[in-house]
N, C-alpha and C. Protein backbone atom coordinates (compact mmCIF):
# COMPACT_ATOMS: atom_id res chain seq x y z
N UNK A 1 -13.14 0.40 0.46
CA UNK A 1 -11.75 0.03 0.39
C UNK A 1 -10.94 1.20 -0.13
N UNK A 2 -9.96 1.90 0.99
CA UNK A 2 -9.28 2.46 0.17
C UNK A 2 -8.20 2.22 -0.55
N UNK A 3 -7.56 1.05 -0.58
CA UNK A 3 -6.51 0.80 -1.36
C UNK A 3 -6.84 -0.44 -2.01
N UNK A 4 -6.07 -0.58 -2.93
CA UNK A 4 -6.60 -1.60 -3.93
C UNK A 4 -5.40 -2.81 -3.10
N UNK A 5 -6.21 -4.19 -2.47
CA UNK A 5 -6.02 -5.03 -2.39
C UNK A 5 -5.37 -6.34 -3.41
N UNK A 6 -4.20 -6.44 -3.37
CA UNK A 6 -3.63 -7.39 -4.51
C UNK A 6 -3.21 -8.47 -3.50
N UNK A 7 -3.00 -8.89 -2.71
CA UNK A 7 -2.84 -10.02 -1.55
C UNK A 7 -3.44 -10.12 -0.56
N UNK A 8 -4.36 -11.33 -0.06
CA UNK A 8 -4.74 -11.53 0.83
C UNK A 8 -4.70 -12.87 1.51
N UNK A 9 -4.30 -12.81 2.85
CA UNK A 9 -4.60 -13.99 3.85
C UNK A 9 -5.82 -14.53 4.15
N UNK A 10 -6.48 -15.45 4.00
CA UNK A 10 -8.09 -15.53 4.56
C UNK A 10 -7.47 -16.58 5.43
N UNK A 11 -8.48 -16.50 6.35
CA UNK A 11 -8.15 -17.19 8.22
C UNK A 11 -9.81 -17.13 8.69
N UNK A 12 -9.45 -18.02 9.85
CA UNK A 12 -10.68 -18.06 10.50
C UNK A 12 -10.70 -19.21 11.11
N UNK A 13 -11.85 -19.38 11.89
CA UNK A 13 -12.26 -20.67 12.57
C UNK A 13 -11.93 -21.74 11.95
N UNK A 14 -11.55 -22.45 13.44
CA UNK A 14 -11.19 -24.28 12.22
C UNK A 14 -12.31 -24.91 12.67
N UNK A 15 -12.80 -25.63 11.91
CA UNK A 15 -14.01 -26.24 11.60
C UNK A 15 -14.64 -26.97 13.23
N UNK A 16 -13.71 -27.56 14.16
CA UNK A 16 -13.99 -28.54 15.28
C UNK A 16 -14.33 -26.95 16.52
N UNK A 17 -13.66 -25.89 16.18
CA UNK A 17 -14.03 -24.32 17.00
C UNK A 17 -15.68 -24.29 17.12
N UNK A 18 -16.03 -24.45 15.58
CA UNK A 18 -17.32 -24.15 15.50
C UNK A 18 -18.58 -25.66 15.64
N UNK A 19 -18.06 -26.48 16.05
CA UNK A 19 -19.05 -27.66 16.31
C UNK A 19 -18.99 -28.56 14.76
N UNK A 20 -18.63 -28.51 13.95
CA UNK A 20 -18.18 -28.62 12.66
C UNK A 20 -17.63 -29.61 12.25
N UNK A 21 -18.12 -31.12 12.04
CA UNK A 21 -17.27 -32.41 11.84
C UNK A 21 -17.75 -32.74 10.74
N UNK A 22 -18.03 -32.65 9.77
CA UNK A 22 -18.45 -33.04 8.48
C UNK A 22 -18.96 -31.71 7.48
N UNK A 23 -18.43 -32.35 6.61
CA UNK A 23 -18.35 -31.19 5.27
C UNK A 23 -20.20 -31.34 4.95
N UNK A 24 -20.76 -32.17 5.43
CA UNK A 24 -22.12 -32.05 4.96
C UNK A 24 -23.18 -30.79 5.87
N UNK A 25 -22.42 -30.50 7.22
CA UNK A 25 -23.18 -29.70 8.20
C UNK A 25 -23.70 -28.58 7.66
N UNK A 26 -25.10 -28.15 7.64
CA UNK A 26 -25.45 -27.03 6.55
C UNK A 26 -24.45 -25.40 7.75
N UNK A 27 -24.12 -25.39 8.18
CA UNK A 27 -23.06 -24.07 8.28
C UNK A 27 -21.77 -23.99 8.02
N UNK A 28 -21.62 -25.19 6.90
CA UNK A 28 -20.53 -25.30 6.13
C UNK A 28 -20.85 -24.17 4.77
N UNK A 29 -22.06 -24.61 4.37
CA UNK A 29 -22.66 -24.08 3.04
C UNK A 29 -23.43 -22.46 3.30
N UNK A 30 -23.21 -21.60 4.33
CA UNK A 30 -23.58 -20.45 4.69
C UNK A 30 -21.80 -19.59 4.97
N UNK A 31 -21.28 -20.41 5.85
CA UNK A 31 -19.80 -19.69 5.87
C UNK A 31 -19.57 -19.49 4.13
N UNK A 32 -19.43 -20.54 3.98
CA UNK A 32 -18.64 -20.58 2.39
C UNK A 32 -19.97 -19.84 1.07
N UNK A 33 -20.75 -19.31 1.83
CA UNK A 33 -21.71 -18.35 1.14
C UNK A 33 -20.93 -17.00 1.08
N UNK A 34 -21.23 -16.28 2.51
CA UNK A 34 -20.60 -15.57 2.91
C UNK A 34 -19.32 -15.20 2.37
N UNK A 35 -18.13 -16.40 2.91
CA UNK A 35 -16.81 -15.85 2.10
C UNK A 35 -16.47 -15.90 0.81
N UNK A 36 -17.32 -16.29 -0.61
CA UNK A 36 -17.70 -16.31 -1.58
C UNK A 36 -18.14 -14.90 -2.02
N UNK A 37 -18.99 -14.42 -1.52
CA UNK A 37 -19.47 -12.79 -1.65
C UNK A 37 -18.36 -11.87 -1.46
N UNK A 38 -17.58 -12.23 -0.08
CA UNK A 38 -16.73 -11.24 0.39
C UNK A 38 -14.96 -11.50 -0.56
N UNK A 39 -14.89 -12.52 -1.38
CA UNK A 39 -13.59 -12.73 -2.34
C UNK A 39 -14.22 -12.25 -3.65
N UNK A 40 -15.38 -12.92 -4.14
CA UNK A 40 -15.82 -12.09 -5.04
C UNK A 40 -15.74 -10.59 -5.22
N UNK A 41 -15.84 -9.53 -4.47
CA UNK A 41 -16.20 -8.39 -4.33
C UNK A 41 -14.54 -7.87 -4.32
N UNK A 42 -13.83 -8.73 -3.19
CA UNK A 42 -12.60 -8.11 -3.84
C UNK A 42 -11.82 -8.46 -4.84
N UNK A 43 -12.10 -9.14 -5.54
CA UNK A 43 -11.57 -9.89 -7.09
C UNK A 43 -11.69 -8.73 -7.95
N UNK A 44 -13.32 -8.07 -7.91
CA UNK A 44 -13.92 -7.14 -8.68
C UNK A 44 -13.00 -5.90 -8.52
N UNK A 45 -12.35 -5.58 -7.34
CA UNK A 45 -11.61 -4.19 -6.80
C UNK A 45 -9.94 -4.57 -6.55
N UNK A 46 -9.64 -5.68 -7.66
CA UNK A 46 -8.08 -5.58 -8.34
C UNK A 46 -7.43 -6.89 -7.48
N UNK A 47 -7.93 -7.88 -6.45
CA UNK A 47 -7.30 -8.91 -5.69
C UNK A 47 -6.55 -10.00 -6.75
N UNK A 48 -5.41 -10.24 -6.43
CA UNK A 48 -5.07 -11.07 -7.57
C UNK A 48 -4.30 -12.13 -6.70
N UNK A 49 -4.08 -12.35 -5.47
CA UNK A 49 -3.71 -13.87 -5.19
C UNK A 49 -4.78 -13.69 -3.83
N UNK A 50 -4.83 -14.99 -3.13
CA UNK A 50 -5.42 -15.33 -1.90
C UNK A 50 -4.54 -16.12 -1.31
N UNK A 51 -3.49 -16.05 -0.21
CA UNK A 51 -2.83 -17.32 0.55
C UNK A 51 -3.92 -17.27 1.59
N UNK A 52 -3.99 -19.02 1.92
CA UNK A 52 -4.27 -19.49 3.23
C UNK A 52 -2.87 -20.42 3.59
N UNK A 53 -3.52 -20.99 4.98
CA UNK A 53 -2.45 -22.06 5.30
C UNK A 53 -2.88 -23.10 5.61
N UNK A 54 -3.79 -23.61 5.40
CA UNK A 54 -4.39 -24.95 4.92
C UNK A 54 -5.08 -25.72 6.08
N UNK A 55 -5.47 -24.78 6.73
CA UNK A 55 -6.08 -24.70 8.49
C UNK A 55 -7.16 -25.83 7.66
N UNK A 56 -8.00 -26.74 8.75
CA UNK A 56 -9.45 -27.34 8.05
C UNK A 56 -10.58 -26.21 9.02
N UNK A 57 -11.42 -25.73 8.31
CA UNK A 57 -12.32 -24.90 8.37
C UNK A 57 -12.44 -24.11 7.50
N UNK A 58 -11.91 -22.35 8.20
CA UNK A 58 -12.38 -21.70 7.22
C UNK A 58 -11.43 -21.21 6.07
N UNK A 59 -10.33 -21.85 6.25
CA UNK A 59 -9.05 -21.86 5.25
C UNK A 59 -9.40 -22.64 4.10
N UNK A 60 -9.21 -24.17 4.47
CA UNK A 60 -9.62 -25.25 3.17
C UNK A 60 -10.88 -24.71 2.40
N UNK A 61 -11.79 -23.88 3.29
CA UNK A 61 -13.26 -23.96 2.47
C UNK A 61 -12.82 -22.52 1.51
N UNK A 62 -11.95 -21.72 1.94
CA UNK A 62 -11.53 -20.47 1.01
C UNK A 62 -11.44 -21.09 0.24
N UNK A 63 -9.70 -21.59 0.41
CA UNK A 63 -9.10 -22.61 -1.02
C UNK A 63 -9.85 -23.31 -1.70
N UNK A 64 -11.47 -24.16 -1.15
CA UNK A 64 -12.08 -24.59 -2.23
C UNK A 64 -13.16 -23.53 -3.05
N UNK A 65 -13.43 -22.46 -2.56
CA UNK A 65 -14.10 -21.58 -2.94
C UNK A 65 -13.38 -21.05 -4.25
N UNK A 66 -12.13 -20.59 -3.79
CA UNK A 66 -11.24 -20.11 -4.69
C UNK A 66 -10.83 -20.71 -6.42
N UNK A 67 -10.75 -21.93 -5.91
CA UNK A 67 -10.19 -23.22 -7.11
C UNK A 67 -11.80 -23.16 -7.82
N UNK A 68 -13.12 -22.84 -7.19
CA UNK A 68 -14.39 -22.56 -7.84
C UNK A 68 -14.68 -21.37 -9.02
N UNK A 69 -14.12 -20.94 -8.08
CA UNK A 69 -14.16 -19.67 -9.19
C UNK A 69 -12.85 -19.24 -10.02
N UNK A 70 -12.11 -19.65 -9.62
CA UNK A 70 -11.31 -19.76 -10.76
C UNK A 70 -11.52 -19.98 -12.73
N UNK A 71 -12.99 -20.65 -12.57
CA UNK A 71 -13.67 -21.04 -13.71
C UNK A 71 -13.92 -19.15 -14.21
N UNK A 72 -14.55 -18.66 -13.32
CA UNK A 72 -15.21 -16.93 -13.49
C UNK A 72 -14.17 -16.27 -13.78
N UNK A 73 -13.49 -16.16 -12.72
CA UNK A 73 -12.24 -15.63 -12.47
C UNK A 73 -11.05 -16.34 -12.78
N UNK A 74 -10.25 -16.40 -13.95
CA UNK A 74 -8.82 -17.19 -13.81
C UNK A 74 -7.81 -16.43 -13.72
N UNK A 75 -7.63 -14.85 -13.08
CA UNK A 75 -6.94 -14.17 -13.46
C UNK A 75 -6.66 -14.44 -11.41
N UNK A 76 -7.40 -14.75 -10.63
CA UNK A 76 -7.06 -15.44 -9.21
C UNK A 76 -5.98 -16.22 -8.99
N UNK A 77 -5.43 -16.10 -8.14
CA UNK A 77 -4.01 -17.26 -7.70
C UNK A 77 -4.12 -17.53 -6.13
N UNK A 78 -4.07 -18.50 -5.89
CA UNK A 78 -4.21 -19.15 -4.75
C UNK A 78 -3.15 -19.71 -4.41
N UNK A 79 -2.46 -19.24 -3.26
CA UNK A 79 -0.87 -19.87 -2.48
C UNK A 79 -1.39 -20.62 -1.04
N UNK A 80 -0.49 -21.73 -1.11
CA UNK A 80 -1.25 -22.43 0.31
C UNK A 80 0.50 -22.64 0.53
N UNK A 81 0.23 -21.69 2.13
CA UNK A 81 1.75 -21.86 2.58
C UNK A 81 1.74 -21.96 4.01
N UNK A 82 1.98 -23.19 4.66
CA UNK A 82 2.35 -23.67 5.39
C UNK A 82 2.89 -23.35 6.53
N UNK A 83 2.79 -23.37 7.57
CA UNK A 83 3.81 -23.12 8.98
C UNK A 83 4.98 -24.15 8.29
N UNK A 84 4.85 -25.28 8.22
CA UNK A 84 6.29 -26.24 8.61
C UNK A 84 5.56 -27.25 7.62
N UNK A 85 6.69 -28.04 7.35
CA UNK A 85 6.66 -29.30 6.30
C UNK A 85 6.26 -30.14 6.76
N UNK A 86 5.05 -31.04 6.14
CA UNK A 86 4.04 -32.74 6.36
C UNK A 86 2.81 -31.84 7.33
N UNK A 87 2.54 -30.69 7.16
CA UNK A 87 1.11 -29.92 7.84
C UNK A 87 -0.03 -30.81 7.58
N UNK A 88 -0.52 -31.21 8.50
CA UNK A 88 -1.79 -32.24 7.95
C UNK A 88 -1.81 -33.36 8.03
N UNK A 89 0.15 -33.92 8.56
CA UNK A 89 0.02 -35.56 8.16
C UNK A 89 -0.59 -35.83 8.73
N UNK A 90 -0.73 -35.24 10.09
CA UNK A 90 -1.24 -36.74 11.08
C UNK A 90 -3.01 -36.09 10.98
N UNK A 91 -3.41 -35.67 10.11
CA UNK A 91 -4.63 -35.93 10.00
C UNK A 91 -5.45 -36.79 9.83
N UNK A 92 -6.73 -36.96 9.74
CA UNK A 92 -7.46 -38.85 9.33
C UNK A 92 -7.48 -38.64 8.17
N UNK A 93 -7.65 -39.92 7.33
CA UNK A 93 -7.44 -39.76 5.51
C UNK A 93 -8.57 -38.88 5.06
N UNK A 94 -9.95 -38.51 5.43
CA UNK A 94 -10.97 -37.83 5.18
C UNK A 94 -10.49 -36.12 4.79
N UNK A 95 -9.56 -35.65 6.08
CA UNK A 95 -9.29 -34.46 5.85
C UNK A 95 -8.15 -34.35 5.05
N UNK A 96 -6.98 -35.64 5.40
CA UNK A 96 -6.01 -35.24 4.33
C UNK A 96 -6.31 -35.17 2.90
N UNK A 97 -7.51 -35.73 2.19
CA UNK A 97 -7.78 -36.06 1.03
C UNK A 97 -8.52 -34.23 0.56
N UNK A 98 -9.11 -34.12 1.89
CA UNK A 98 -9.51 -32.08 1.14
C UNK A 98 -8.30 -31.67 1.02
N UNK A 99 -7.52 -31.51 2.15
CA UNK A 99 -5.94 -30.56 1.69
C UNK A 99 -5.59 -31.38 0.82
N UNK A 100 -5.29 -32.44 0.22
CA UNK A 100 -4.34 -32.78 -0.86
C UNK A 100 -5.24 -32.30 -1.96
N UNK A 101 -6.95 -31.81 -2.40
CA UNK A 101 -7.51 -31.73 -3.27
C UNK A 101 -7.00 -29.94 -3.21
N UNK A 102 -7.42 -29.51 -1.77
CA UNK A 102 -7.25 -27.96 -2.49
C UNK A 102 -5.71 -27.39 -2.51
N UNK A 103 -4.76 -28.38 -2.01
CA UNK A 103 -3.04 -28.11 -2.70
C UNK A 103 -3.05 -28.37 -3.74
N UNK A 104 -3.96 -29.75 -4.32
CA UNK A 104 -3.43 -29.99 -6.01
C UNK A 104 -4.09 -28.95 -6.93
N UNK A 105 -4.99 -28.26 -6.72
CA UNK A 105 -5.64 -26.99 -7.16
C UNK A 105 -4.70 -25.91 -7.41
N UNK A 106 -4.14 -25.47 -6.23
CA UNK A 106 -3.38 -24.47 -6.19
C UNK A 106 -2.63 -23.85 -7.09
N UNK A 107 -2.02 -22.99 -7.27
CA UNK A 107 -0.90 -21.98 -7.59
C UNK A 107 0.33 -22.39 -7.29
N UNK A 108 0.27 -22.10 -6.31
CA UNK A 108 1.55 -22.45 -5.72
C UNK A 108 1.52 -22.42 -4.31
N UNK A 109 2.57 -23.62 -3.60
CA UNK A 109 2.29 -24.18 -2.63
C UNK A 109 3.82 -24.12 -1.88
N UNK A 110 3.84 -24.14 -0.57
CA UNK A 110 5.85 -24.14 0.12
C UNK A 110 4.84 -23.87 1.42
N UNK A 111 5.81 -24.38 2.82
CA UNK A 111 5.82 -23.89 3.59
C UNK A 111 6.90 -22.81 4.12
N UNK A 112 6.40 -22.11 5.32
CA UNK A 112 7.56 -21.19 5.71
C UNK A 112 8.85 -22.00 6.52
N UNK A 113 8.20 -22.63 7.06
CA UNK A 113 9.43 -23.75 7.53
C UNK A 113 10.03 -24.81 7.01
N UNK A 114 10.79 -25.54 6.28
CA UNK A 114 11.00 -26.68 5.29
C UNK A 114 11.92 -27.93 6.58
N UNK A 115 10.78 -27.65 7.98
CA UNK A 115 11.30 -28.63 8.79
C UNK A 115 10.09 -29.44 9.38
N UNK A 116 10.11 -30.32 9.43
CA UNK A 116 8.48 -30.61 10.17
C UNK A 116 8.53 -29.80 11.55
N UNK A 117 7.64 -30.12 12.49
CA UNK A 117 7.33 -29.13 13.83
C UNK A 117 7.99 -29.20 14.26
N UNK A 118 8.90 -28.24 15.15
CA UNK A 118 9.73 -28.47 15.84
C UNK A 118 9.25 -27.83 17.13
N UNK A 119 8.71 -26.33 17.11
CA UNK A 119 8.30 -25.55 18.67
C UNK A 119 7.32 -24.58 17.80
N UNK A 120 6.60 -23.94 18.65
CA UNK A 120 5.84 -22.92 18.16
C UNK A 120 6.64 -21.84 17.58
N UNK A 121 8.06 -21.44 17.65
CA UNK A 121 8.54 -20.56 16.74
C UNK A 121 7.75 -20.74 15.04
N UNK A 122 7.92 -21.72 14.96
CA UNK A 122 7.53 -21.71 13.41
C UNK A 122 5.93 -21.04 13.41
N UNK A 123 5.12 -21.06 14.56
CA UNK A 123 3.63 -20.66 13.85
C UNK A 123 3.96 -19.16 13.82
N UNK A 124 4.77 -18.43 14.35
CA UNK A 124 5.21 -17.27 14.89
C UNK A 124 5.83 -16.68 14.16
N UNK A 125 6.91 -17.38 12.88
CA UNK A 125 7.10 -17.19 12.14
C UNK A 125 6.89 -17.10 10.31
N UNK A 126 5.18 -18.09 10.96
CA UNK A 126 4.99 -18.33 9.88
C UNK A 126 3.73 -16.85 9.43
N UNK A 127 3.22 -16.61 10.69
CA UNK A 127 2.32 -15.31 10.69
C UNK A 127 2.93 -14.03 10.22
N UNK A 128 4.55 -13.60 10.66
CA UNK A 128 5.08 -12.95 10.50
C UNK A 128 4.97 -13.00 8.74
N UNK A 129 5.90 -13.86 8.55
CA UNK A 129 5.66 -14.03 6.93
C UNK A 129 4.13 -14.12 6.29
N UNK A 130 3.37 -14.70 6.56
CA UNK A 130 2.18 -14.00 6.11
C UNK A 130 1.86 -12.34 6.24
N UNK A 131 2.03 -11.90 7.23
CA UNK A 131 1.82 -10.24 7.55
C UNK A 131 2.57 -9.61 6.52
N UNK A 132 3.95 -10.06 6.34
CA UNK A 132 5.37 -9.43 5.03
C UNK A 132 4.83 -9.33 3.81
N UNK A 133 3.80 -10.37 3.30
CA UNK A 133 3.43 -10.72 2.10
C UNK A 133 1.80 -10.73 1.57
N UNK A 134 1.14 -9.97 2.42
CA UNK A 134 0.21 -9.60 1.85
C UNK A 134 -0.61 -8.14 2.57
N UNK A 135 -1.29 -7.89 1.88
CA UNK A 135 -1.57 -6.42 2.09
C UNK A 135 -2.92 -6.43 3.33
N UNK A 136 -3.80 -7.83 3.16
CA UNK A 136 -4.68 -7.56 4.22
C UNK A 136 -5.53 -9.30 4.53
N UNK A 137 -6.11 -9.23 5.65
CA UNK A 137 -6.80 -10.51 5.74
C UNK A 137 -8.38 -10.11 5.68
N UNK A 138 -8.70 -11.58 5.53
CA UNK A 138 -9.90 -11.54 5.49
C UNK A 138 -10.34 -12.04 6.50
N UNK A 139 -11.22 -12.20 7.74
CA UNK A 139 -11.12 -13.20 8.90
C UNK A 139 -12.60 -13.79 9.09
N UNK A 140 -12.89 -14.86 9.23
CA UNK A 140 -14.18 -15.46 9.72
C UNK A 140 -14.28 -15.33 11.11
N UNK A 141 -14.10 -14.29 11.90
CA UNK A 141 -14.05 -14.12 13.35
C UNK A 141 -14.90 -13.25 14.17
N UNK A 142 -15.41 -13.89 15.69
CA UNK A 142 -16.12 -12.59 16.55
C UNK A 142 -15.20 -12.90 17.70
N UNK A 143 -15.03 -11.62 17.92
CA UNK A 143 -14.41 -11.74 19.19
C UNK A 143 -15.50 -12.29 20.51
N UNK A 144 -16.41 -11.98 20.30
CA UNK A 144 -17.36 -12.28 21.52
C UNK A 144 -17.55 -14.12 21.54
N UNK A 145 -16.48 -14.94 20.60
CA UNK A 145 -16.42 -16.16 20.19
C UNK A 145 -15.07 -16.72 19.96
N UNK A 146 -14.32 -16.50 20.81
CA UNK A 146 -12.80 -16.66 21.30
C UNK A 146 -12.56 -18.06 20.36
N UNK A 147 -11.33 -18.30 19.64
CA UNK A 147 -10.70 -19.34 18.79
C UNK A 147 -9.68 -18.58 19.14
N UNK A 148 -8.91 -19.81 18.31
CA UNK A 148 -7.37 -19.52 18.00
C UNK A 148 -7.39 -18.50 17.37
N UNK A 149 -8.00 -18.03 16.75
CA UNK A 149 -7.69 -16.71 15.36
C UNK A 149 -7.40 -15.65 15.94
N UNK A 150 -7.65 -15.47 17.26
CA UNK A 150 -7.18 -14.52 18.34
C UNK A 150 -5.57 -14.14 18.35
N UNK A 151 -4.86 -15.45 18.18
CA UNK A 151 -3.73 -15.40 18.28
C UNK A 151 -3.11 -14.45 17.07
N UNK A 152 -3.79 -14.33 15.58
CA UNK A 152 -3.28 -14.07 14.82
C UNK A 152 -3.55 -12.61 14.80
N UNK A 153 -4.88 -12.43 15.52
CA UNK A 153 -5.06 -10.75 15.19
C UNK A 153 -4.32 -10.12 16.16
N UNK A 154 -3.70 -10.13 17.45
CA UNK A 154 -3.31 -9.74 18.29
C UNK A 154 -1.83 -9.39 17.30
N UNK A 155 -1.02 -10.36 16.68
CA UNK A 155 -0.32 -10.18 16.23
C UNK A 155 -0.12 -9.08 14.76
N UNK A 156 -1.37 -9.11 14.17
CA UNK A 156 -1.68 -8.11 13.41
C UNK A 156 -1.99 -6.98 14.04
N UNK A 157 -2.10 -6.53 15.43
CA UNK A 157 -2.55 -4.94 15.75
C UNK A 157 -1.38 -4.77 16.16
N UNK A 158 -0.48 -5.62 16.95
CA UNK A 158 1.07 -4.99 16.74
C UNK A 158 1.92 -4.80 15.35
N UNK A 159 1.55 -5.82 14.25
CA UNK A 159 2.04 -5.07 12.59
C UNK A 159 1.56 -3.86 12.88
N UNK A 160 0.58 -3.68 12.80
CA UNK A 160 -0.13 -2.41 12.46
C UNK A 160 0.25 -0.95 13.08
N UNK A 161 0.83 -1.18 14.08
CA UNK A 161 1.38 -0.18 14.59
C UNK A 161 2.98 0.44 13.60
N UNK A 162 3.22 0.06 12.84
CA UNK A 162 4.47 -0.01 12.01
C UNK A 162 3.60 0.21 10.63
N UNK A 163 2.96 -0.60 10.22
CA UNK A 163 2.50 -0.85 8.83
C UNK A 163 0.85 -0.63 8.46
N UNK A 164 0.52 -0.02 7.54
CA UNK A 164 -0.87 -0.47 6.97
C UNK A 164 -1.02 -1.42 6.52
N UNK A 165 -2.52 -2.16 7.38
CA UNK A 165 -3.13 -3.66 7.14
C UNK A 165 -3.83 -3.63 7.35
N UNK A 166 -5.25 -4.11 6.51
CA UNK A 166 -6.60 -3.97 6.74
C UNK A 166 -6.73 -5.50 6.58
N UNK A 167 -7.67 -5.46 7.60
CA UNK A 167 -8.79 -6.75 8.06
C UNK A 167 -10.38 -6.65 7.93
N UNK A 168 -10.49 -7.49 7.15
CA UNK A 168 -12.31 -7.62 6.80
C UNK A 168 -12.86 -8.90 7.10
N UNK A 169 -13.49 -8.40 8.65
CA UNK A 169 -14.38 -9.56 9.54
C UNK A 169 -15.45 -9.78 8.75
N UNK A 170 -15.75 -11.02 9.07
CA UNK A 170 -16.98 -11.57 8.68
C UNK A 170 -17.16 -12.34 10.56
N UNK A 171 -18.13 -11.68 11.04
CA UNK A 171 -18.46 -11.78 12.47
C UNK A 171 -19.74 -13.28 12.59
N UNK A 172 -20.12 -13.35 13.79
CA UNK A 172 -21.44 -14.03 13.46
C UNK A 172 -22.62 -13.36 12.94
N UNK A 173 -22.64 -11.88 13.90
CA UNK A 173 -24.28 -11.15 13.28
C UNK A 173 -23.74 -11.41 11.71
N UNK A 174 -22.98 -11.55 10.25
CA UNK A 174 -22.67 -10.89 9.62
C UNK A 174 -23.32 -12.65 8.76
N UNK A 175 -22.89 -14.01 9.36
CA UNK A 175 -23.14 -14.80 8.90
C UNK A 175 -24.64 -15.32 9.45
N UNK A 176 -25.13 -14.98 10.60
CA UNK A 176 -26.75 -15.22 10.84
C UNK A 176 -27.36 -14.05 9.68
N UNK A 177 -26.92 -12.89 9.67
CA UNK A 177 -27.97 -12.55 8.67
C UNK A 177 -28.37 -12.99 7.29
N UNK A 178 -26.81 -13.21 6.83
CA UNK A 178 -26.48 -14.29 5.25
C UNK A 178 -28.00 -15.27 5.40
N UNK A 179 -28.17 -15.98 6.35
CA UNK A 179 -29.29 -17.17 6.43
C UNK A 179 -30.26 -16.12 6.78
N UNK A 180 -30.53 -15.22 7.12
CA UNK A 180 -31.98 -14.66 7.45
C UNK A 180 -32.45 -13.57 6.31
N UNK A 181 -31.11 -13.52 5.35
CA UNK A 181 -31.60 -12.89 4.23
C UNK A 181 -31.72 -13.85 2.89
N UNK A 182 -31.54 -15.05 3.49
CA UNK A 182 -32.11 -15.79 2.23
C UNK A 182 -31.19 -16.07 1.26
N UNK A 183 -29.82 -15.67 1.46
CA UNK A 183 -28.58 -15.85 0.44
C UNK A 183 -28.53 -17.30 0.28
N UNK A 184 -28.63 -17.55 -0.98
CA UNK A 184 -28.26 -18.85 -1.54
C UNK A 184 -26.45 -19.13 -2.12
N UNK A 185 -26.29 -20.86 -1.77
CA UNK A 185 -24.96 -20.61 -2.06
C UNK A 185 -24.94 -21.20 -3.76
């Protein structure tokens, strides 16, 4: 790392991308291995907030990672900020009950839009404002494994042409090896 990281976005797969319907599926407990090592490490090299946006996958499992170590680490701040206002309602009570656990955790919480959905401007705007406000992401992504998260990096290599922003993949080879090296969570 050459610059010392003080904000970061973590993103990634939403949980139904990866075959993923229950918090009990053991590649719940290897992702959230993985991105545990990789927040840890930058905690150690000066990180002092983490926003997600409260995606269910690999967002909520940050935010609960985060609110974990917070016990180790309390010098961490965790922002969960939103595309648009009621994100989640129409979820089933199962998932709304994780986002309402890892919002009531939080730091601090707002969306970028203070309208419920109106058009995709708001996700468009809400990336933008994520890109403004932190220095780099973290991503649970392979490209050779197309998701939505596509949408967001495309939009980060055009920041980037203007701005320095570093991105730290966590790919699949990166999470099959986590399990073939025996990492416990």
């Amino acid at each position: 790392m050459n610059q010392i990281i003080k904000k970061i976005y973590i993103t990634g797969y939403q949980s139904y991308e990866l075959g993923i319907f229950t918090e009990k599926d053991p590649k719940v407990a290897v992702i959230k291995n993985v991105l545990k090592n990789q927040i840890i490490q930058l905690i150690e090299n000066g990180l002092e907030w983490i926003m997600i946006s409260g995606a269910l996958g690999c967002e909520l499992w940050a935010g609960q990672i985060i609110n974990d170590l917070k016990q180790q680490y309390p010098e961490i701040k965790l922002a969960v900020i939103f595309p648009f206002k009621d994100f989640g309602s129409n979820w089933n009570e199962a998932n709304q009950l994780l986002l309402q656990t890892v919002v009531g955790q939080a730091d601090f919480v707002d969306s970028v839009s203070h309208k419920p959905y109106e058009n995709p401007s708001q996700f468009k705007n809400h990336i933008n404002f994520l890109l403004q406000h932190t220095d780099a992401s973290l991503i649970v992504y392979d490209q050779e494994y197309p998701g939505k998260t596509r949408y967001f990096l495309r939009d980060v290599e055009n920041f980037q042409k203007n701005k320095t922003y570093q991105i730290f993949p966590i790919t699949m080879d990166d999470l099959e090896n986590s399990v073939y090296l025996g990492d416990s969570v």
